[in-house]
Protein backbone atom coordinates (compact mmCIF):
# COMPACT_ATOMS: atom_id res chain seq x y z
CA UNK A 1 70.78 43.09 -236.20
CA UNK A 2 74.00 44.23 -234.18
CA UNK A 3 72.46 45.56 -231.01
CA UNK A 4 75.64 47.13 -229.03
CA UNK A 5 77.81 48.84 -231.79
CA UNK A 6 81.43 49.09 -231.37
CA UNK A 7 83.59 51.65 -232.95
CA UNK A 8 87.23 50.36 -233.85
CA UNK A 9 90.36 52.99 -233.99
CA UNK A 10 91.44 52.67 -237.66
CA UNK A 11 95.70 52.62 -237.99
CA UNK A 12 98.30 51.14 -239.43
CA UNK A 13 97.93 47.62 -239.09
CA UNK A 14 94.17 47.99 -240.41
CA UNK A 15 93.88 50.65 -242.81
CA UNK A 16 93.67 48.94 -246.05
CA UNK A 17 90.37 47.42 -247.90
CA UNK A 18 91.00 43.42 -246.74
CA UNK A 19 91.21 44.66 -243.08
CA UNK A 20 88.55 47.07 -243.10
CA UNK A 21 85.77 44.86 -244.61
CA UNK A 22 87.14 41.82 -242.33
CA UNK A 23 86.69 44.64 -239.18
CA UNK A 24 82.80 45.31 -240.52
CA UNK A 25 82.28 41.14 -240.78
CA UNK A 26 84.02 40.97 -237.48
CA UNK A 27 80.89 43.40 -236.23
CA UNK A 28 82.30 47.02 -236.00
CA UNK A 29 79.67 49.60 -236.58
CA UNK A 30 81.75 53.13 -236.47
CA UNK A 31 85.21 53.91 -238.40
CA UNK A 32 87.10 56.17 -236.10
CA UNK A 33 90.57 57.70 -236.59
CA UNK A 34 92.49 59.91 -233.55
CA UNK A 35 93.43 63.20 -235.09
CA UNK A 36 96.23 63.16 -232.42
CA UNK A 37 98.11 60.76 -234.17
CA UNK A 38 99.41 61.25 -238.24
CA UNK A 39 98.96 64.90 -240.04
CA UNK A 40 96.18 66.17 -241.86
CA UNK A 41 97.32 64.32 -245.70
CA UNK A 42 97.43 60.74 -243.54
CA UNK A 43 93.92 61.51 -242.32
CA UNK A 44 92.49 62.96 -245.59
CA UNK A 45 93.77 59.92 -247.29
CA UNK A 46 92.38 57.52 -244.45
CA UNK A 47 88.96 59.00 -245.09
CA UNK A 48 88.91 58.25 -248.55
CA UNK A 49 89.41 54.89 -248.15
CA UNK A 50 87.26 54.19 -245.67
CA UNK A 51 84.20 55.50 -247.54
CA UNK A 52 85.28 53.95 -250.75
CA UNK A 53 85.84 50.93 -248.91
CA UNK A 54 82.65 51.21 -246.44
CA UNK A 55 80.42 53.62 -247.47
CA UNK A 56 77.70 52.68 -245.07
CA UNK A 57 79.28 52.62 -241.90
CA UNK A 58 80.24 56.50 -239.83
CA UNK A 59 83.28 57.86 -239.78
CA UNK A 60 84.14 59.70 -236.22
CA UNK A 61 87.38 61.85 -236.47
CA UNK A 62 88.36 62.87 -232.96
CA UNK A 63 89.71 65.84 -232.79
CA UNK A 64 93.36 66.21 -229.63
CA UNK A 65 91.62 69.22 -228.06
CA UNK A 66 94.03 70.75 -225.19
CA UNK A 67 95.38 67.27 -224.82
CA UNK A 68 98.95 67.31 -223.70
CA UNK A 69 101.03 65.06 -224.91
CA UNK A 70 105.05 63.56 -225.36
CA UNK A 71 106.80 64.13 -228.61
CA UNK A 72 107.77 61.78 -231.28
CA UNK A 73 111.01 60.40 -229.30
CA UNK A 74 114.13 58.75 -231.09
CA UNK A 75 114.57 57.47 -227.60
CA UNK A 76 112.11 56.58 -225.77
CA UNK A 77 113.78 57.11 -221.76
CA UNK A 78 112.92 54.35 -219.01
CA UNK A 79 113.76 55.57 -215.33
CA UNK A 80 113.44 54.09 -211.79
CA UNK A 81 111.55 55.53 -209.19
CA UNK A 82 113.97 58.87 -207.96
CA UNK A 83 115.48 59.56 -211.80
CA UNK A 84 115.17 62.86 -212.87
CA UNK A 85 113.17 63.63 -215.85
CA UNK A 86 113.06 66.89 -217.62
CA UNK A 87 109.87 67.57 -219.55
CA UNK A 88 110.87 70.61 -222.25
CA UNK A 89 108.87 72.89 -225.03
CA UNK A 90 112.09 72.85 -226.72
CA UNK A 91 111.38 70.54 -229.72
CA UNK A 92 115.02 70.16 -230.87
CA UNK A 93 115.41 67.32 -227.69
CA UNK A 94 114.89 63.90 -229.10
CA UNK A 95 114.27 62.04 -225.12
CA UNK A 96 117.75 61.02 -224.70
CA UNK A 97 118.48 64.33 -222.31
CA UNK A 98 114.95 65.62 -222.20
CA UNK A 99 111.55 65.05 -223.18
CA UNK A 100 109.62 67.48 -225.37
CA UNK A 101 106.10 68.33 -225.14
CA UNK A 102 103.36 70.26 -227.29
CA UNK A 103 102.11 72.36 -224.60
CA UNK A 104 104.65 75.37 -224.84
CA UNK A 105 103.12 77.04 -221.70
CA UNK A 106 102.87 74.20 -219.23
CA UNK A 107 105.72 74.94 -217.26
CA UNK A 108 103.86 78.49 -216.24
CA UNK A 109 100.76 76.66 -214.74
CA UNK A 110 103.01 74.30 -212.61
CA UNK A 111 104.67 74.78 -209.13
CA UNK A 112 106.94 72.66 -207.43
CA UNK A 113 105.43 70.10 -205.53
CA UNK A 114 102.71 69.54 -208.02
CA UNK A 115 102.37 65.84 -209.88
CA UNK A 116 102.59 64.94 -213.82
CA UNK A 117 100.93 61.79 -214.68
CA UNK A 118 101.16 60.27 -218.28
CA UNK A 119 100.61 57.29 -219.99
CA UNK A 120 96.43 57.03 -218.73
CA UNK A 121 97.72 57.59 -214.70
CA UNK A 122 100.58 55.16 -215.08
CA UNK A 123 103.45 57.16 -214.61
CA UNK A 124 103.77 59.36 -212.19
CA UNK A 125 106.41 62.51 -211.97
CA UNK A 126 106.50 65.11 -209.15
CA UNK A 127 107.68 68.76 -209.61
CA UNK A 128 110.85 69.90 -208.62
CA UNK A 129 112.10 72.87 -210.57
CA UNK A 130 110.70 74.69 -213.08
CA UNK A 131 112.70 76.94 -215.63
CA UNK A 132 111.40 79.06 -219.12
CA UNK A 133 111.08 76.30 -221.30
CA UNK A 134 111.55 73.26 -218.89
CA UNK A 135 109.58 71.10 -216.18
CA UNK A 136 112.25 69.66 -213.93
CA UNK A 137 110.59 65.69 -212.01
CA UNK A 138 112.05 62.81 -210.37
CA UNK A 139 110.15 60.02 -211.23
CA UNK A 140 107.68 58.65 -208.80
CA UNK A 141 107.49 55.42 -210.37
CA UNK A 142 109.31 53.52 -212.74
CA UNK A 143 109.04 52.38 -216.38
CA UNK A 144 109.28 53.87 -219.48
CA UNK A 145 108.12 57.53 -221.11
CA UNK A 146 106.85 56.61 -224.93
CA UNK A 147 106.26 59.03 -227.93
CA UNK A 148 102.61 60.57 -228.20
CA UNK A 149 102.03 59.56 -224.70
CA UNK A 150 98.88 61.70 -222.90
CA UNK A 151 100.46 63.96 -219.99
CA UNK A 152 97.59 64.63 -217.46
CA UNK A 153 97.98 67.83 -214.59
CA UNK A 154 95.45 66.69 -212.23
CA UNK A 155 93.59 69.82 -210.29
CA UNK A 156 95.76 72.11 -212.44
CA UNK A 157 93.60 74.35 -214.63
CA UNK A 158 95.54 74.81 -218.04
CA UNK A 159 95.16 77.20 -219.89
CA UNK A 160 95.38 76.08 -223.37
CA UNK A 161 93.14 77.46 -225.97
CA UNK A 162 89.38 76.28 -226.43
CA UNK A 163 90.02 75.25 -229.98
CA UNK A 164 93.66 75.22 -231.46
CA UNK A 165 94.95 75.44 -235.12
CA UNK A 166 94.99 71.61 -234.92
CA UNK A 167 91.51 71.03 -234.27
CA UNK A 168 90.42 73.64 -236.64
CA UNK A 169 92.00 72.40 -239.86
CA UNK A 170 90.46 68.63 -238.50
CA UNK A 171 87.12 69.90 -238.62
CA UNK A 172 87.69 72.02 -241.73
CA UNK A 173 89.06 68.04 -243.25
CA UNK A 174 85.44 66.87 -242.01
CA UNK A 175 83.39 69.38 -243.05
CA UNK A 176 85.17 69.04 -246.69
CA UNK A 177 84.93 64.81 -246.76
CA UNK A 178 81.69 64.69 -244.96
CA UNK A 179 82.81 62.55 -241.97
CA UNK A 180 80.01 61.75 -239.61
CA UNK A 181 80.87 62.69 -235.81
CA UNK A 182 83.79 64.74 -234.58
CA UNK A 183 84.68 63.92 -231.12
CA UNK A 184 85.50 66.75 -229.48
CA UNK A 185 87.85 66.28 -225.77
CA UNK A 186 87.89 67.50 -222.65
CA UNK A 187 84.34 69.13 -223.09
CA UNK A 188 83.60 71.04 -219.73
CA UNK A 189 80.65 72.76 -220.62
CA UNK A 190 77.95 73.28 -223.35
CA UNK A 191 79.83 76.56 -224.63
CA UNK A 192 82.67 74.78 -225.49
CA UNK A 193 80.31 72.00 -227.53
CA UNK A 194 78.51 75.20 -229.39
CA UNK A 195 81.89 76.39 -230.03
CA UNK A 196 82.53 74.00 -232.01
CA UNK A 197 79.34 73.70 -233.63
CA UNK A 198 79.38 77.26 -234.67
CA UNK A 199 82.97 76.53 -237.01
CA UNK A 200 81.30 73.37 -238.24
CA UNK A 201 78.10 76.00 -239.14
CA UNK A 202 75.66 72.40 -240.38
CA UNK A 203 73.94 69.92 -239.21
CA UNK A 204 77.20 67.40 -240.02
CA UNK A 205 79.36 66.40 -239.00
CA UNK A 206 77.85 65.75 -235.53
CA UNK A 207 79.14 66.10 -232.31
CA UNK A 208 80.36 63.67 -230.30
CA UNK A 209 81.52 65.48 -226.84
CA UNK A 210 84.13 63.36 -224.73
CA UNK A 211 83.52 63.56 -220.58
CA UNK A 212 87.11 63.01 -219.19
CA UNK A 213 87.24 66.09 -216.59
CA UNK A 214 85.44 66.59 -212.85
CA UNK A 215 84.71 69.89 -214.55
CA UNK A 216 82.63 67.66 -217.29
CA UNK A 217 81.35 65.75 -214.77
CA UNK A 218 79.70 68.74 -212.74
CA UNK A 219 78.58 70.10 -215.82
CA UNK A 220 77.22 66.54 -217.29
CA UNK A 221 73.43 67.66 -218.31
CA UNK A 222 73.90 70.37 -220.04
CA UNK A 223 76.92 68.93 -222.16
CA UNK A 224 74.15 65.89 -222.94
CA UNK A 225 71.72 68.20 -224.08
CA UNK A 226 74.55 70.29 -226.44
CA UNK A 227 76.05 67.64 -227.47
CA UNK A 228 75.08 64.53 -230.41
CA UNK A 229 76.35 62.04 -228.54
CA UNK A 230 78.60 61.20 -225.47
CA UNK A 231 81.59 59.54 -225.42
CA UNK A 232 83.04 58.21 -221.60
CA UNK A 233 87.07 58.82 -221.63
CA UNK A 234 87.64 56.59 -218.51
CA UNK A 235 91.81 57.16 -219.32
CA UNK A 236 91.71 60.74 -218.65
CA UNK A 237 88.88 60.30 -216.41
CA UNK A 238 90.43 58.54 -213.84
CA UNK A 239 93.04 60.84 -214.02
CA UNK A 240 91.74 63.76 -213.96
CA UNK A 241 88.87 62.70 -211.18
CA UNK A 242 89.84 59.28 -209.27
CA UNK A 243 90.47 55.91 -210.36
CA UNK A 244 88.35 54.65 -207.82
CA UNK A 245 84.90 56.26 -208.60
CA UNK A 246 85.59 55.99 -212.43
CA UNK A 247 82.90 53.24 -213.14
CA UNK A 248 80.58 54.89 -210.81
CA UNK A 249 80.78 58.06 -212.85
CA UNK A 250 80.53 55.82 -215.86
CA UNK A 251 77.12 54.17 -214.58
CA UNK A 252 75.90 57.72 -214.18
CA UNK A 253 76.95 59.49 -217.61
CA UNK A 254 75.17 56.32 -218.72
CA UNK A 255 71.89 56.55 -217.01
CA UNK A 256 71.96 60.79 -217.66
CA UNK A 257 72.82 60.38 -221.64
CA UNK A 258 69.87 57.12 -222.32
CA UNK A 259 67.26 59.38 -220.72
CA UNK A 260 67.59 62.57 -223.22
CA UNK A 261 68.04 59.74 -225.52
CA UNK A 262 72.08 60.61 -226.32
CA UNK A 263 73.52 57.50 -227.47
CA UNK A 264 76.83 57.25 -225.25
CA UNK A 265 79.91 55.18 -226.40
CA UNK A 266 82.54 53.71 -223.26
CA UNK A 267 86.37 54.07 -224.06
CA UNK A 268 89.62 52.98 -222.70
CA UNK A 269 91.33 49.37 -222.08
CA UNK A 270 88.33 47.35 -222.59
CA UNK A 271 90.54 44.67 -224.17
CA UNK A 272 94.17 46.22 -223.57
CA UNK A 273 95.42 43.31 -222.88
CA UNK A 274 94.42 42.14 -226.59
CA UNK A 275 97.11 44.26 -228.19
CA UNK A 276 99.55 41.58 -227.37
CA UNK A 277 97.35 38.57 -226.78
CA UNK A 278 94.33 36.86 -228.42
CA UNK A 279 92.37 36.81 -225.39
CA UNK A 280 90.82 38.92 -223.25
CA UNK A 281 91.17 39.01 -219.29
CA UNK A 282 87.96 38.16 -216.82
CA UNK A 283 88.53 41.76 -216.26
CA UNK A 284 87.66 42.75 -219.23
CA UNK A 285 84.49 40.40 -219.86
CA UNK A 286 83.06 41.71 -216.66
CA UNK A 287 83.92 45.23 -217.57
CA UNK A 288 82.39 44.74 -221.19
CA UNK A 289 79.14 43.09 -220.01
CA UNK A 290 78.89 45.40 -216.78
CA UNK A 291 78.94 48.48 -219.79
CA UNK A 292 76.76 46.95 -221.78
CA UNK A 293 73.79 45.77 -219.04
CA UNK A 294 74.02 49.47 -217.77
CA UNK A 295 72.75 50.67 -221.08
CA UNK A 296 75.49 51.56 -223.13
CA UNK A 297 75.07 52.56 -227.17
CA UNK A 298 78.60 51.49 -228.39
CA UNK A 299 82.11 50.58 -226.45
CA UNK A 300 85.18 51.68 -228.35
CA UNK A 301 88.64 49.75 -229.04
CA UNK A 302 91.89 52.07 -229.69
CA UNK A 303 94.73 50.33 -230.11
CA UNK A 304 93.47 47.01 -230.02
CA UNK A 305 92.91 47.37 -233.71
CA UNK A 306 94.92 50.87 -234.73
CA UNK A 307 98.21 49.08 -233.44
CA UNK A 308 97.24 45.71 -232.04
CA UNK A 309 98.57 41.90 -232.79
CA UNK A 310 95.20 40.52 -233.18
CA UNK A 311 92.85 43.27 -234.41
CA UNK A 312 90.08 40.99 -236.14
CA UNK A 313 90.30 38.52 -232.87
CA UNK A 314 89.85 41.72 -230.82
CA UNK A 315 86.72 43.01 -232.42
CA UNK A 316 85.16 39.33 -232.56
CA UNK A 317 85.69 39.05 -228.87
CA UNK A 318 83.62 42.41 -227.69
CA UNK A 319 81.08 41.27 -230.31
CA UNK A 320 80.77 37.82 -228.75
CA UNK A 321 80.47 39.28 -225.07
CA UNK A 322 78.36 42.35 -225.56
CA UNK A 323 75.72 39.98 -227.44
CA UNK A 324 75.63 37.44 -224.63
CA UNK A 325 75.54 40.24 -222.07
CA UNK A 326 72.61 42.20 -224.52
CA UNK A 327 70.63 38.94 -224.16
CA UNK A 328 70.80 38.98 -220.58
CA UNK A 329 69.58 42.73 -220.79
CA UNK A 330 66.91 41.57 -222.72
CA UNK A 331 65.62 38.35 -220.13
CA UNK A 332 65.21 40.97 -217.73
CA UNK A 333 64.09 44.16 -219.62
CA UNK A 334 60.60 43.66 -218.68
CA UNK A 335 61.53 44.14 -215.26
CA UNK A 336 63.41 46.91 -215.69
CA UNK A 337 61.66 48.78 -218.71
CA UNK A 338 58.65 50.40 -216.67
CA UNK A 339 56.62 53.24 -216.88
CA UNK A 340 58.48 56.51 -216.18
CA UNK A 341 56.82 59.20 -217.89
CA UNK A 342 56.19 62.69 -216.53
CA UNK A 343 55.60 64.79 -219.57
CA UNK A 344 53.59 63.95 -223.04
CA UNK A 345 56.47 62.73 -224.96
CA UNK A 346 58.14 60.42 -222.32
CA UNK A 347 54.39 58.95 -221.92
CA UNK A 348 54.80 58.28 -225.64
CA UNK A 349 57.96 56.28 -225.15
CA UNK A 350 56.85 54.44 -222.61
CA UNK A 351 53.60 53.11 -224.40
CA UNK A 352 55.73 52.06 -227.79
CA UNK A 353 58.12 50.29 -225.22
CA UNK A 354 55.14 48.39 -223.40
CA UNK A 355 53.56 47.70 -227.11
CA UNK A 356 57.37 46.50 -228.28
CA UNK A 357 57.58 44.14 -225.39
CA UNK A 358 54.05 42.62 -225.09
CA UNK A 359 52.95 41.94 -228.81
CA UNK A 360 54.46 39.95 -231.36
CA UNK A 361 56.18 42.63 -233.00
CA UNK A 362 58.82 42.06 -234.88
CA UNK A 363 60.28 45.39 -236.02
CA UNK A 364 60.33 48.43 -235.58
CA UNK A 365 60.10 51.72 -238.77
CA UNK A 366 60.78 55.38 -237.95
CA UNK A 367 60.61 57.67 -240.41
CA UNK A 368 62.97 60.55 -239.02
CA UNK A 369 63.81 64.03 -240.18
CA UNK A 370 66.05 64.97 -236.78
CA UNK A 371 66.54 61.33 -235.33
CA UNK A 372 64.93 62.09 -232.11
CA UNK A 373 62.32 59.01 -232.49
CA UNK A 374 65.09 56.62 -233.21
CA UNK A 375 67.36 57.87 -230.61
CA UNK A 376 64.16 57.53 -227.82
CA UNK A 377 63.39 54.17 -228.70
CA UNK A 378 66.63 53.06 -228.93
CA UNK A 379 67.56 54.12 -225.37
CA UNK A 380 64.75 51.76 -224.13
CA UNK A 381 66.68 48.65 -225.27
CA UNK A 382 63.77 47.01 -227.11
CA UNK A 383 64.39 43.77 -228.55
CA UNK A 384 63.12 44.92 -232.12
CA UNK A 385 65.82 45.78 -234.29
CA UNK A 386 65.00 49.42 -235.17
CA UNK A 387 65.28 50.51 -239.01
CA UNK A 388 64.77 54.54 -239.38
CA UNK A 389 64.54 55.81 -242.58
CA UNK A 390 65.40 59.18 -243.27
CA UNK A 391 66.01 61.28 -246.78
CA UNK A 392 68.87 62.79 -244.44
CA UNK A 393 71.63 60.62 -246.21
CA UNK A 394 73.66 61.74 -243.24
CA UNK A 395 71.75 61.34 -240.14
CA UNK A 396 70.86 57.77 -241.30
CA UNK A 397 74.23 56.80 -241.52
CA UNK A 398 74.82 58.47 -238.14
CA UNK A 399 71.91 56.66 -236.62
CA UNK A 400 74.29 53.45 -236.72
CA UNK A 401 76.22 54.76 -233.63
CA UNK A 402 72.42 53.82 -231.80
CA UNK A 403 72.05 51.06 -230.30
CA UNK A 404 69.86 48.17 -232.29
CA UNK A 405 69.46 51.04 -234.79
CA UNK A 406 70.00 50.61 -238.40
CA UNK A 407 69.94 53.85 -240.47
CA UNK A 408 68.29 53.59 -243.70
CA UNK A 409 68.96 56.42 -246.53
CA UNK A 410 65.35 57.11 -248.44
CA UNK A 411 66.31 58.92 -252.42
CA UNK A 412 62.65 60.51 -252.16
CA UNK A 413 60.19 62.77 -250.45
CA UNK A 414 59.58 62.33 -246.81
CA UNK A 415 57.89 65.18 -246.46
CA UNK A 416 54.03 65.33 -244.72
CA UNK A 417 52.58 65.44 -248.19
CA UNK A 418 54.23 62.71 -249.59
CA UNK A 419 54.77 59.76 -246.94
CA UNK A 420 56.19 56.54 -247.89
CA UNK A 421 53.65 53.60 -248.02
CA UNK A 422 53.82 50.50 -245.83
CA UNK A 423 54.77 48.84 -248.91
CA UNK A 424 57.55 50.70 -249.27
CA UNK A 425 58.21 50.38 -246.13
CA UNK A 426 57.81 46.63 -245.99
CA UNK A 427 60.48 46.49 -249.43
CA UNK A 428 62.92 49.05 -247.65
CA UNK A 429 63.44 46.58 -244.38
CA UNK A 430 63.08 43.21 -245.86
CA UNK A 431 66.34 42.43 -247.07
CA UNK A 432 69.37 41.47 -245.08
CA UNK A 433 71.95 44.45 -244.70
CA UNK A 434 74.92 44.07 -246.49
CA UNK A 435 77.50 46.65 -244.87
CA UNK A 436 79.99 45.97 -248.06
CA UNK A 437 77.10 48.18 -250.30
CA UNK A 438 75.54 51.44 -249.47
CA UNK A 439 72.32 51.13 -246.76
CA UNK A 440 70.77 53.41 -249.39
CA UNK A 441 67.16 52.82 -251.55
């Protein structure tokens, strides 16, 4: 049983059927595919595959939000630190002269003085002049301005619209192919998360809402409580807040998400340097394992395996190091699994976590119509894998973004009249899971 999943960033170098089933034997749990990249036909045709290919394992199809971001660039500028750079809305510029950006309105929200930071807080550009359709910098570091590169505005509130033409026609593609999670950015409160939920008008796809703004931050619990599940942008993050308190904030989203029971995925450079090599840093171990012992569902690699040299060698690594640090969890989760109940239901968790860890037990069956049960128990890090069966053939395959959870699709009646009998049961969670056929009885 895969205890911390990991979702892998689906692109060119591994969308194809030998790659994708090598990712799932590699130990990937979640498809995902970054509606900021490709158009809507490259996306509609990725899906397909993907559930031909995999039809047990989630789909999440994240969705650009107001992210900012470069052009496609024919050239691709580098600068030294006091070159003048000219960001434009004028899409006709190819980043030979100037650099062109989807945010049409930027320049009206800036004043001289103020600071442009792209590539995740690498590059840094201060304000000097600002015209109609152009954002006049000199370059505050140097290096070199890529296509589809994020643009951050730190303390600048832009005023984009909550939910553009792009993000509506992605949802409208998930609603139509039944993808599992949308993940939503830049989520600053829980209107924005029932915003979205009101276009997608169902139960799926689910939401996954993405904290990468101070304003997110300050409005953390009630975005937990909107949302389906949490995903930690620590790129725009540190950004947006601070790079130094970014892992503090990450601890805390952490501890906030696993006690409404919100299964909460970590994102950003947790093997970067595994794009180009086929090993991973120190760095990145301890960052891994630190994410992982603090009670994370799922950690997430983006171009490690959309882009990346050594995509299979990528995933195999996180798998390695989040199940050596899950066993450490797990030598000290009687220590750190107590009794913390203050209302009927959290008195209920903690006496099927105290049962879990002092009898020989050696699963653990949920039958689920919302998930709820299987999302509470799997926040307490039991050792148990946890196999809930629901007749929801969509919130079981969900329920494989939970940690130590393994969704289970039931063809019959649930329902309160009719349950399932332990033999059933007992046949239903027996056999091995094979992720190459549907998790379906």
């Amino acid at each position: 049983m895969i205890r911390t999943k990991i979702v892998a960033t689906v692109g060119p170098v591994t969308l194809n059927p030998d790659s994708l089933l090598a990712l799932v034997d590699a130990g990937i749990s979640v498809a995902r595919l970054n509606g900021a990249h490709a158009d809507i036909e490259w996306h509609r045709s990725a899906i397909s595959l993907i559930q031909t290919v995999l039809p047990g394992v989630p789909i999440l199809l994240d969705i650009p939000g107001r992210k900012i971001r470069t052009a496609w660039l024919a050239h691709e500028p580098k600068f030294e630190v006091g070159d003048r750079i000219v960001f434009t809305a004028d899409n006709s510029f190819d980043g030979t002269t100037k650099v062109p950006i989807n945010d049409p309105q930027l320049y009206a929200e800036l004043k001289p003085g103020d600071v442009i930071l792209a590539d995740d807080g690498t590059l840094r550009f201060e304000v000097e002049e600002l015209t109609v359709s152009d954002i006049i910098c000199r370059a505050a570091t140097r290096g070199q301005l890529g296509s589809r590169k994020g643009i951050n505005v730190p303390f600048v509130t832009t005023g984009n619209y909550l939910i553009s033409d792009t993000d509506q026609k992605l949802i409208a593609l998930a609603k139509q192919l039944a993808v599992d999670f949308v993940g939503i950015s830049f989520v600053e409160s829980a209107a924005q998360v029932s915003s979205i939920r009101e276009l997608i008008r169902d139960k799926s796809p689910r939401i996954l809402a993405k904290i990468e703004t101070s304003k997110g931050l300050d409005n953390l619990e009630e975005i937990i409580d909107a949302a389906d599940a949490i995903m930690i942008d620590r790129g725009d993050l540190s950004v947006e807040t601070s790079i130094e308190s970014v892992i503090i904030d990450q601890k805390r989203i952490i501890e906030r998400s696993r006690a409404k029971g919100k299964p909460v995925a970590i994102a950003t450079q947790l093997l970067h340097s595994m794009i180009h090599n086929d090993f991973p840093t120190k760095a990145e171990i301890a960052d891994i394992t630190n994410a992982v012992i603090d009670g994370c569902s799922a950690l997430m690699l983006s171009g490690e395996t959309a882009i990346g040299h050594f995509p299979l060698e990528a995933v195999r690594t996180m798998r390695r190091i989040a199940d050596a640090a899950f066993e450490h969890v797990q030598s000290r989760v009687q220590l750190t699994n107590g009794i913390r109940g203050t209302t009927a239901s959290q008195a209920i968790e903690d006496a099927i976590a105290m049962l879990l860890l002092s009898l020989p037990i050696t699963k653990v069956v949920v039958v689920t119509f919302s998930g709820y049960a299987a999302r509470m128990i799997s926040a307490r890090m039991v050792p148990q894998p946890i196999f809930a069966i629901s007749s929801d053939a969509a919130l079981a395959r969900a329920l494989n973004i939970c940690s130590g959870v393994e969704g289970i699709h039931f063809k019959g009646n649930l329902s309160e009249e009719a349950p399932i009998t332990s033999r059933r049961v007992f046949d239903i969670c027996t056999p091995s899971v094979n992720w190459r056929l549907p998790t379906s009885c």
